[in-house]
Protein backbone atom coordinates (compact mmCIF):
# COMPACT_ATOMS: atom_id res chain seq x y z
CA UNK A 1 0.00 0.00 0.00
CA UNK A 2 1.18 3.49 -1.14
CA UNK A 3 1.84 5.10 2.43
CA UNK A 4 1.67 9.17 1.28
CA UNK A 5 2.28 10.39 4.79
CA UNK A 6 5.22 8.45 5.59
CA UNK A 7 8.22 10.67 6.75
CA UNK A 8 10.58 10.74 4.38
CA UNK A 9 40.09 13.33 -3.47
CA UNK A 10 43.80 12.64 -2.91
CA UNK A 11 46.33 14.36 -5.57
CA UNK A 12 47.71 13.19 -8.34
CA UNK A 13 51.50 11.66 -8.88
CA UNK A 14 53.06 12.30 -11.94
CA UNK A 15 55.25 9.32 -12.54
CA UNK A 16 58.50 11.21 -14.85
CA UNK A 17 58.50 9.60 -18.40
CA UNK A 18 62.33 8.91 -19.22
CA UNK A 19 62.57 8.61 -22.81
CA UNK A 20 64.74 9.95 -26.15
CA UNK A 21 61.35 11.64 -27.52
CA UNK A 22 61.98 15.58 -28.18
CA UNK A 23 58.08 15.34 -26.89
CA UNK A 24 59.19 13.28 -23.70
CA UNK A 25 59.70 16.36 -21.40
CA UNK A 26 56.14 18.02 -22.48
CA UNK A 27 54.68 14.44 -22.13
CA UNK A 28 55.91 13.85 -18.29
CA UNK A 29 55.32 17.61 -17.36
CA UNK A 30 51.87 17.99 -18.70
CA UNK A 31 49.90 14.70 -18.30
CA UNK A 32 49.22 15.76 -14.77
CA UNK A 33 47.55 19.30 -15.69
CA UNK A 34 45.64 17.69 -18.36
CA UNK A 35 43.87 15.26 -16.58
CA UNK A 36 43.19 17.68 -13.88
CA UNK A 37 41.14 20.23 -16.47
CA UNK A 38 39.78 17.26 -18.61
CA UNK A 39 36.09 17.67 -18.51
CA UNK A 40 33.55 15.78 -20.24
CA UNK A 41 33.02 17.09 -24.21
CA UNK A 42 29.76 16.55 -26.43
CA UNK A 43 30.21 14.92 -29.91
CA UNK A 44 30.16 17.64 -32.57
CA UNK A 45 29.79 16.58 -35.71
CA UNK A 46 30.46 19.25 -37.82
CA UNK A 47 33.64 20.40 -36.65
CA UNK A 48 36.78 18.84 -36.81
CA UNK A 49 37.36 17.42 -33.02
CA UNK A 50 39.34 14.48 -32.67
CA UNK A 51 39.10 14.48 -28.99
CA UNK A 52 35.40 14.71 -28.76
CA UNK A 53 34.78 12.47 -31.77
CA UNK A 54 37.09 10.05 -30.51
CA UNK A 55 35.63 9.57 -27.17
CA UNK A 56 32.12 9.28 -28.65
CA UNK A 57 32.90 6.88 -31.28
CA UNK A 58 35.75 5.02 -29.92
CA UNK A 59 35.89 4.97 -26.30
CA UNK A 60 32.03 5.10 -25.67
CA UNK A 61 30.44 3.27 -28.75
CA UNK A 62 31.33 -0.74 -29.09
CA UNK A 63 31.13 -1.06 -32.73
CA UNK A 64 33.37 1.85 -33.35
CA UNK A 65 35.64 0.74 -31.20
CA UNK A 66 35.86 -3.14 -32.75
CA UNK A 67 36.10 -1.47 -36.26
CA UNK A 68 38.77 0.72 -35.41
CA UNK A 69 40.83 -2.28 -33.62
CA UNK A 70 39.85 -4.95 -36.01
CA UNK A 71 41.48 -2.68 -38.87
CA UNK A 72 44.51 -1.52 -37.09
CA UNK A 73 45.12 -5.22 -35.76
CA UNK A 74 45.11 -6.55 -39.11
CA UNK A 75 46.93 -4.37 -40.87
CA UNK A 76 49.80 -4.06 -38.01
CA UNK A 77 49.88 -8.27 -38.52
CA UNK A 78 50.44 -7.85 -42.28
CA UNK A 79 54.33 -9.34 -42.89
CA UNK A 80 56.26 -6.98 -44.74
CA UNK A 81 58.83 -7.27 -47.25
CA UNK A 82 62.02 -4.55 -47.85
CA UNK A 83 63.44 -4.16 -51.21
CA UNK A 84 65.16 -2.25 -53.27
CA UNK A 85 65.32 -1.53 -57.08
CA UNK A 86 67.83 -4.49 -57.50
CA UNK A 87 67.67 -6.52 -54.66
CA UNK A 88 65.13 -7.70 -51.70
CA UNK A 89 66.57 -7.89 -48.17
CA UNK A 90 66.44 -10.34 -45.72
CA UNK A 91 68.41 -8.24 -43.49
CA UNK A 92 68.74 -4.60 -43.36
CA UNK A 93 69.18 -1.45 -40.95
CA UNK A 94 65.71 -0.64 -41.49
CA UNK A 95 64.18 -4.27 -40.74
CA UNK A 96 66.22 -3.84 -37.56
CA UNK A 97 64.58 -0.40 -36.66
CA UNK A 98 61.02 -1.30 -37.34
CA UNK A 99 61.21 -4.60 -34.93
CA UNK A 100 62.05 -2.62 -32.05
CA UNK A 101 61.03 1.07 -33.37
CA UNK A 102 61.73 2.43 -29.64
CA UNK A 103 62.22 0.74 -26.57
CA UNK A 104 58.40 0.73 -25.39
CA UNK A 105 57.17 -0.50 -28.82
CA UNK A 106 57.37 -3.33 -30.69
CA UNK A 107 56.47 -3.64 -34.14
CA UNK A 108 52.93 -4.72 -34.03
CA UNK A 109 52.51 -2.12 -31.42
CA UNK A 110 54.23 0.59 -33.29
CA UNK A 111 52.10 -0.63 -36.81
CA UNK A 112 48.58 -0.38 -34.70
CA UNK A 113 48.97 3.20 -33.68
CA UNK A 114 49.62 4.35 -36.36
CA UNK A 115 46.74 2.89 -38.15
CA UNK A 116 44.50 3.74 -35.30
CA UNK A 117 45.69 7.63 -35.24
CA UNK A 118 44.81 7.56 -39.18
CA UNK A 119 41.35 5.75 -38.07
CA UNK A 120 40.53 8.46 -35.08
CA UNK A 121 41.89 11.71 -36.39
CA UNK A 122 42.67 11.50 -40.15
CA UNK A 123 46.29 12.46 -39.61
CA UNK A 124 49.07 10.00 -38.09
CA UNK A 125 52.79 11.50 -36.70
CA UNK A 126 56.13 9.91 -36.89
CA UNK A 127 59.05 11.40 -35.03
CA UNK A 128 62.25 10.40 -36.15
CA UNK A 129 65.00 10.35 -33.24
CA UNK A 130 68.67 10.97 -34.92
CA UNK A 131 71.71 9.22 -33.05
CA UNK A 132 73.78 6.30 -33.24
CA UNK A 133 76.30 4.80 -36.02
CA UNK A 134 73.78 4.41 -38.78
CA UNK A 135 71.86 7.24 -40.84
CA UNK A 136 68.83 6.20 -39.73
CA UNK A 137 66.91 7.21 -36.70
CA UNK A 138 67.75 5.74 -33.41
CA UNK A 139 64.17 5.90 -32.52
CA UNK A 140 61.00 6.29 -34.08
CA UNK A 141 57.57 6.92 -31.94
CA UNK A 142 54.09 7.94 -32.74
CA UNK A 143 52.76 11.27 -31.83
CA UNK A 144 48.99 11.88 -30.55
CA UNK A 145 47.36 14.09 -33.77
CA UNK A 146 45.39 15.98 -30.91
CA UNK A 147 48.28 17.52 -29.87
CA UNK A 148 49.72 18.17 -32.81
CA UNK A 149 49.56 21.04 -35.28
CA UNK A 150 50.92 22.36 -38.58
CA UNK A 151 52.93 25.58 -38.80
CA UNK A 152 52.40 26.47 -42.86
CA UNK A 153 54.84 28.62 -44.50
CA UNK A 154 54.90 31.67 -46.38
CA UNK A 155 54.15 29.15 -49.88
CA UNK A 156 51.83 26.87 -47.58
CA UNK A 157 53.47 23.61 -47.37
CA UNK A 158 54.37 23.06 -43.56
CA UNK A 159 57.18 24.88 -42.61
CA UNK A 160 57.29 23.20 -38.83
CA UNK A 161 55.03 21.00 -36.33
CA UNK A 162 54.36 22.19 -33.01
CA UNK A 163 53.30 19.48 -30.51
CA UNK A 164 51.61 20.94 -27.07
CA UNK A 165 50.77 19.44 -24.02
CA UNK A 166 49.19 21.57 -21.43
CA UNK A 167 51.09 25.13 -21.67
CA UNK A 168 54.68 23.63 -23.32
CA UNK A 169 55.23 23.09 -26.72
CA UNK A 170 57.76 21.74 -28.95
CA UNK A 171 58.33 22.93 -32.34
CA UNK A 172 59.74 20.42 -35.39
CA UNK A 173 61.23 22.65 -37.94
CA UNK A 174 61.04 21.24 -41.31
CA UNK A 175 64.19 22.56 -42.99
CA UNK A 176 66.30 20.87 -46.07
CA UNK A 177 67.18 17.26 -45.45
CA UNK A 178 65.40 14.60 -43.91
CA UNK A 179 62.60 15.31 -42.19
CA UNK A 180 62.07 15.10 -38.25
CA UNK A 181 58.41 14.49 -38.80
CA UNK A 182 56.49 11.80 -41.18
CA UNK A 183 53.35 12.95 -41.84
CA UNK A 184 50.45 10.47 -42.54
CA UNK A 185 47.16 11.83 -43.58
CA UNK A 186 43.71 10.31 -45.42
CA UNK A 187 42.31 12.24 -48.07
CA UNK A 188 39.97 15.19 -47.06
CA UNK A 189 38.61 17.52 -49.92
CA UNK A 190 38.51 20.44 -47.93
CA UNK A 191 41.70 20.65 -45.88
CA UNK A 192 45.61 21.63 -47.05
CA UNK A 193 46.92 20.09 -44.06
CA UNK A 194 44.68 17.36 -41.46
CA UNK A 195 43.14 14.36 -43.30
CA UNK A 196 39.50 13.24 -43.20
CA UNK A 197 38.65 10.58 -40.20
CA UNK A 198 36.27 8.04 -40.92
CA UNK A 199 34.50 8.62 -37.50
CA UNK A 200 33.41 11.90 -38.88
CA UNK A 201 31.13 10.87 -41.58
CA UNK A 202 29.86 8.47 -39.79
CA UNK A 203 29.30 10.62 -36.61
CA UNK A 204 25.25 10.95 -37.13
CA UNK A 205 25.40 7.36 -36.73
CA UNK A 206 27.53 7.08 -34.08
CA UNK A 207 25.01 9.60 -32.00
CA UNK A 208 22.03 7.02 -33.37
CA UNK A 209 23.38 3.88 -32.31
CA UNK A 210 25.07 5.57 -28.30
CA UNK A 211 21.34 7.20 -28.24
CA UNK A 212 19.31 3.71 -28.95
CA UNK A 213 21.96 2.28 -26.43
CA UNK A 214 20.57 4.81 -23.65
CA UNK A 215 17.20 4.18 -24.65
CA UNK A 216 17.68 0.40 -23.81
CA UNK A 217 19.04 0.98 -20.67
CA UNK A 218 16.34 3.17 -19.64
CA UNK A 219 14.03 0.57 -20.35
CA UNK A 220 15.94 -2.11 -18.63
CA UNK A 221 15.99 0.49 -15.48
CA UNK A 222 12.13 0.29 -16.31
CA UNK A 223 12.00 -3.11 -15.23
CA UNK A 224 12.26 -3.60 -19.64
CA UNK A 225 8.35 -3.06 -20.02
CA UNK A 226 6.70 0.28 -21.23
CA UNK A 227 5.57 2.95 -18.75
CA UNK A 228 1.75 3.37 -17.74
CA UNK A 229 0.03 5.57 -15.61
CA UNK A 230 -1.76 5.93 -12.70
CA UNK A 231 -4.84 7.35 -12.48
CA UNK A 232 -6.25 8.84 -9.53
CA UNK A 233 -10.03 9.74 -8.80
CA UNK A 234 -11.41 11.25 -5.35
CA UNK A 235 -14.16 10.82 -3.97
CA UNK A 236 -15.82 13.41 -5.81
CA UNK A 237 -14.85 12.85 -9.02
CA UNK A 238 -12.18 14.54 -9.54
CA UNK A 239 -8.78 14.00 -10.18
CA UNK A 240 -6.63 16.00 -8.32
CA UNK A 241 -4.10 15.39 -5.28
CA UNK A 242 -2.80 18.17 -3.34
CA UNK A 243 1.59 18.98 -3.99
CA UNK A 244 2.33 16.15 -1.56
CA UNK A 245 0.46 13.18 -2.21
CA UNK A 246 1.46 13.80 -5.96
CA UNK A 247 5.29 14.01 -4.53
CA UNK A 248 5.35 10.76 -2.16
CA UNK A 249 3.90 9.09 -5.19
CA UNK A 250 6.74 9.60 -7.34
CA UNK A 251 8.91 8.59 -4.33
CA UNK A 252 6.80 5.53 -3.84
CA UNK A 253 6.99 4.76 -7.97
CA UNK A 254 11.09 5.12 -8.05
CA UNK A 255 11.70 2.97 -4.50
CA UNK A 256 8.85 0.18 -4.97
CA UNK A 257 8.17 -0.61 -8.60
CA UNK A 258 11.27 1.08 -10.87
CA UNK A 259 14.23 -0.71 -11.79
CA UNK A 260 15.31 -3.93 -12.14
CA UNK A 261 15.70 -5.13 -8.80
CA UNK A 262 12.14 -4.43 -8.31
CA UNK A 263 10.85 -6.41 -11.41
CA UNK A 264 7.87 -8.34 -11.38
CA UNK A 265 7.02 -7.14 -8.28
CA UNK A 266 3.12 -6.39 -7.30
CA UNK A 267 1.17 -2.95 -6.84
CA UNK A 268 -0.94 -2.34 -4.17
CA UNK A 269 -3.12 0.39 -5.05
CA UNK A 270 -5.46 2.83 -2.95
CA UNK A 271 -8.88 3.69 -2.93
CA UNK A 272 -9.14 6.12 -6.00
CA UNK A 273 -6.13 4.76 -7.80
CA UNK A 274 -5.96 2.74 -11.04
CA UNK A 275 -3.00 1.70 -12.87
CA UNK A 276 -3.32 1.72 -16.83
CA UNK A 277 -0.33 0.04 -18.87
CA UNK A 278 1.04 1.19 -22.08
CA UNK A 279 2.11 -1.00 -24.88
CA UNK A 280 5.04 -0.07 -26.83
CA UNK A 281 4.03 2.48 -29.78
CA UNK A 282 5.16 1.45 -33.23
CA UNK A 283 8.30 3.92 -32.59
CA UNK A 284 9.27 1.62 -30.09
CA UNK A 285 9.39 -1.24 -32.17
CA UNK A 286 11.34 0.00 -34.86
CA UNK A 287 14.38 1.27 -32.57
CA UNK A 288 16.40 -2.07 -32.43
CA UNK A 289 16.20 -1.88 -36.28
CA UNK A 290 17.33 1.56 -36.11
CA UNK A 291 20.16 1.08 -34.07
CA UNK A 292 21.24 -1.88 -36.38
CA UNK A 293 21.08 0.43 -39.14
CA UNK A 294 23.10 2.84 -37.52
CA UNK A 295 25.18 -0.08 -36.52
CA UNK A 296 25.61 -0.87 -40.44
CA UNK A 297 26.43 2.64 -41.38
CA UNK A 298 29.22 2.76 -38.60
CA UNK A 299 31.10 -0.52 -39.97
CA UNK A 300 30.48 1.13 -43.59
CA UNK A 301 32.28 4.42 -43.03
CA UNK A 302 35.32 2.17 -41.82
CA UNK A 303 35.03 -0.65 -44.49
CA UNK A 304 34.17 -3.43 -42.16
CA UNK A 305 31.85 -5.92 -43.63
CA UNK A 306 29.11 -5.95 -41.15
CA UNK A 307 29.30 -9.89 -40.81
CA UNK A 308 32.74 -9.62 -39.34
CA UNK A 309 31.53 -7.86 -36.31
CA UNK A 310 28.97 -10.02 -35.59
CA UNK A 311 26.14 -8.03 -37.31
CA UNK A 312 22.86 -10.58 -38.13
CA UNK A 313 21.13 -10.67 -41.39
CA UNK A 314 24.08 -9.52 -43.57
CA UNK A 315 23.61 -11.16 -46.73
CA UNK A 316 26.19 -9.05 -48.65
CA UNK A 317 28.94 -11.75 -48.82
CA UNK A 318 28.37 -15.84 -49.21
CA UNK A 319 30.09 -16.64 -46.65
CA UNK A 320 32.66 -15.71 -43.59
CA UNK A 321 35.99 -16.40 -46.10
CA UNK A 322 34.36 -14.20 -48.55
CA UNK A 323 33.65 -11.06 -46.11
CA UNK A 324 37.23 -11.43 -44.84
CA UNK A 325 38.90 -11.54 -48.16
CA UNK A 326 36.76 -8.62 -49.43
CA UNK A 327 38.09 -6.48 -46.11
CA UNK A 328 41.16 -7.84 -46.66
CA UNK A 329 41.64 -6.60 -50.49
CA UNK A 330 39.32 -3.52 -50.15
CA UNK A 331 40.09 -2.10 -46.73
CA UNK A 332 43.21 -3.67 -45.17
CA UNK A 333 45.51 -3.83 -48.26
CA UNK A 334 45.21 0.20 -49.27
CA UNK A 335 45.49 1.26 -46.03
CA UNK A 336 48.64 -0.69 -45.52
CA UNK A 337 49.81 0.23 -48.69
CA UNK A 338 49.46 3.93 -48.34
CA UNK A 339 51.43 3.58 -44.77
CA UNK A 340 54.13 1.77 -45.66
CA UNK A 341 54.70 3.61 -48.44
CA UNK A 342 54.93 6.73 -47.19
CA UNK A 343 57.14 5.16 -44.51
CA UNK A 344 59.57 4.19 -47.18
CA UNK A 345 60.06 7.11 -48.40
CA UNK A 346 60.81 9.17 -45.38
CA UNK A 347 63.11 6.75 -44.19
CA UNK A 348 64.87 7.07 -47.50
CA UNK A 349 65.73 9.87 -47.18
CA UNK A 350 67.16 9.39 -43.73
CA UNK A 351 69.17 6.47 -44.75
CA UNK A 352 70.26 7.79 -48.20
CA UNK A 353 68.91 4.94 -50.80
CA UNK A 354 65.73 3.90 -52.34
CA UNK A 355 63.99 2.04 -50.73
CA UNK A 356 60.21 -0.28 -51.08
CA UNK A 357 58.45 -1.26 -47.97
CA UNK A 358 55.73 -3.00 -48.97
CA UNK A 359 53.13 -6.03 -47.67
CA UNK A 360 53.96 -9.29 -48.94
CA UNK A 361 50.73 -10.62 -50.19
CA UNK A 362 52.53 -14.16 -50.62
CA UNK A 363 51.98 -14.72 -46.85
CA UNK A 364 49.15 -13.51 -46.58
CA UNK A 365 46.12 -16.40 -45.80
CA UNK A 366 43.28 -14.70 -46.31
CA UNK A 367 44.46 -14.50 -49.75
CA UNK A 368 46.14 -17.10 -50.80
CA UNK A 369 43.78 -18.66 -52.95
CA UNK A 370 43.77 -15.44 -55.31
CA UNK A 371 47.52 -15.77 -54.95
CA UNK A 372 47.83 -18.93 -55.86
CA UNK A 373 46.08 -18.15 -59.07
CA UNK A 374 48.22 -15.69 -59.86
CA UNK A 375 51.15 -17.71 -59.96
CA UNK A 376 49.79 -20.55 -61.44
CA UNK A 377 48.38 -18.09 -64.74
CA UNK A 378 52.11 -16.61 -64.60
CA UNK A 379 54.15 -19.88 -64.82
CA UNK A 380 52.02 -20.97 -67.25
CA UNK A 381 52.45 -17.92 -69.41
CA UNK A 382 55.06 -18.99 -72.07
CA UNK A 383 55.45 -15.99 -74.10
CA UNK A 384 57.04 -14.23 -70.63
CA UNK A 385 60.17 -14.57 -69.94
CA UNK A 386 61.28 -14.98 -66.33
CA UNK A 387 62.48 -11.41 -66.07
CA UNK A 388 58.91 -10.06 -66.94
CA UNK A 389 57.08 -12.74 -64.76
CA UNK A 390 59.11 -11.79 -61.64
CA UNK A 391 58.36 -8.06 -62.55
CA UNK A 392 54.11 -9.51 -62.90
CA UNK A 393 54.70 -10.99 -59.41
CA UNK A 394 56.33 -7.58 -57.82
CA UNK A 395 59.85 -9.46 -57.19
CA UNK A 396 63.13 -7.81 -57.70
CA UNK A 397 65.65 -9.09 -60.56
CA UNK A 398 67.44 -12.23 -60.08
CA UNK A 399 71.11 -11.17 -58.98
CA UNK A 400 73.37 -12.20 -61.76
CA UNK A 401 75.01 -15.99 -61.11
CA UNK A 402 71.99 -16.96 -58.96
């Protein structure tokens, strides 16, 4: 029975960061002050916020999150082969550097955040740390993009970085030689200098699938069954209750009868009470399907097939195999080739000689059967001679007397 007159920090340690990074310093000094002003930020998703977007589609929506690791997992696992114009190397300067790229990273680890930074912000940054016997950097470590920011010059090609944490910054001046800074970035139509994140088209959707997610835990706080009312008739006729009945109602409602905890549970009503349900409306219905096809347009903005994050009633591909060897060839495979790429030729330059850094698609399972085609319609070409087939199959000339 509804009684209505019933009474009713510690402070932070900053742990110093001992590394070779130019950043390092800023890094240990400023981590402390940032988390101390960090305060919560609302999606926006016209504006180009890689902090914001990032927490709403990475940190705080699963199937952003699984696309963004399932991509830069993959394409961090991809084995990669070094070559040059006459020659492929088993062992090389540069094969040493990108095992151990610095000494917190290895080279899956390195690989990955560097794909993710491309996949969160548009824009990835390499700093290369000069020192030891070899032209190459010592060190090479990945750079948060939300710190980062380009210094154009007087003909608008970047003339330095500066990289801020808190109230320091660090400036990277990009003068002739090798450059202290590689530069990753996707392609965005309307920007000189930051690329185009996937999480930003796909931001509505983001909002529409973290929104439907709210909705369901409401209803689960509900007890999972629609709301009703409670309607309340005097003895007169009317239907009014005086400021506190109507107050220790509520009360009554949220203690007794809300949440799950108090699921199933009977109501005892008063004299001059009645309880009417609600059925769900036909808006109700439809939101699972809406958040699935939010769902769908989140894994399209970032090339996933749906059916590889678990996603029922995708009937794009056959089967599994297929869906992974179409991600494979349409989303894994450019990506990688665009990073390593551009990887090669920075560290080119530092070391002084051409250079290819490529995948090497002949160890590569998910498609091997395509690759085994390949070779067998190349062998069996006749009018080729084995110079042009090893060109057809991306191999280097045979040294002379092998």
């Amino acid at each position: 029975m509804f009684d209505f007159f019933r009474k009713p920090e510690a402070a932070p340690v900053t742990v110093p960061e001992a590394k070779a990074s130019a950043v390092g310093p800023l890094t240990a000094g400023g981590v402390g002050r940032m988390a101390a002003v960090k305060t919560a930020i609302q999606p926006v998703w016209t504006a180009r916020n890689t902090v914001s977007l990032t927490r709403a589609g990475f940190q705080n929506n699963p199937v952003g999150f699984r696309a963004v690791r399932l991509i830069s997992e993959a394409a961090a696992a991809l084995p990669l082969v070094l070559q040059s114009p006459e020659q492929r190397f088993d062992q090389h300067p540069l094969l040493t550097l990108l095992r151990r790229p610095n000494p917190a990273q290895g080279r899956a680890e390195f690989l990955e955040a560097i794909y993710a930074q491309l996949l969160l912000s548009g824009s990835a940054y390499i700093e290369a740390v000069n020192g030891g016997d070899t032209p190459l950097p010592s060190e090479l470590h990945v750079l948060r993009a939300d710190r980062m920011r380009v210094v154009p010059g007087a003909d608008g090609w970047p003339a330095a970085y500066d990289y801020a944490v808190g109230g320091r910054k660090h400036r990277f001046v990009m003068g002739e030689g090798a450059a202290p800074i590689c530069h990753l970035r996707a392609y965005h139509p309307l920007d000189d200098h930051y690329g185009l994140s996937p999480i930003e088209p796909a931001a509505a959707a983001l909002d529409v699938h973290s929104s439907a997610s709210r909705w369901s835990k409401a209803l689960l706080d509900n007890a999972a069954r629609p709301s009703g009312a409670i309607v309340f008739r005097g003895e007169d006729g009317q239907g009014a209750m005086t400021a506190e009945q109507f107050t220790r109602l509520q009360d009554e409602m949220e203690m007794h009868h809300q949440g799950a905890r108090n699921a199933g549970r009977p109501m005892l009503l008063e004299g001059g009470l009645d309880w009417k349900p609600m059925g769900f409306s036909p808006s109700d219905m439809e939101f699972h399907k809406t958040k699935e096809a939010a769902a769908r347009e989140i894994a399209l903005a970032f090339g996933v097939p749906p059916m590889l994050l678990g996603m029922p009633g995708d009937a794009t591909y056959a089967n599994y195999q297929e869906a992974n060897r179409g991600f494979y060839r349409l989303t894994i495979l450019p990506l990688a080739a665009k990073v390593t790429d551009s990887l090669a030729h920075w560290l080119s330059a530092h070391a002084g000689e051409a250079l290819e850094l490529k995948p090497d698609l002949d160890q590569l399972p998910a498609l091997a059967i395509e690759r085994d085609q390949q070779w067998r319609r190349v062998a069996e070409a006749d009018f080729l001679s084995e110079a042009e087939k090893r060109a057809l199959l991306g191999l280097p000339p045979r040294p002379e007397g092998a």
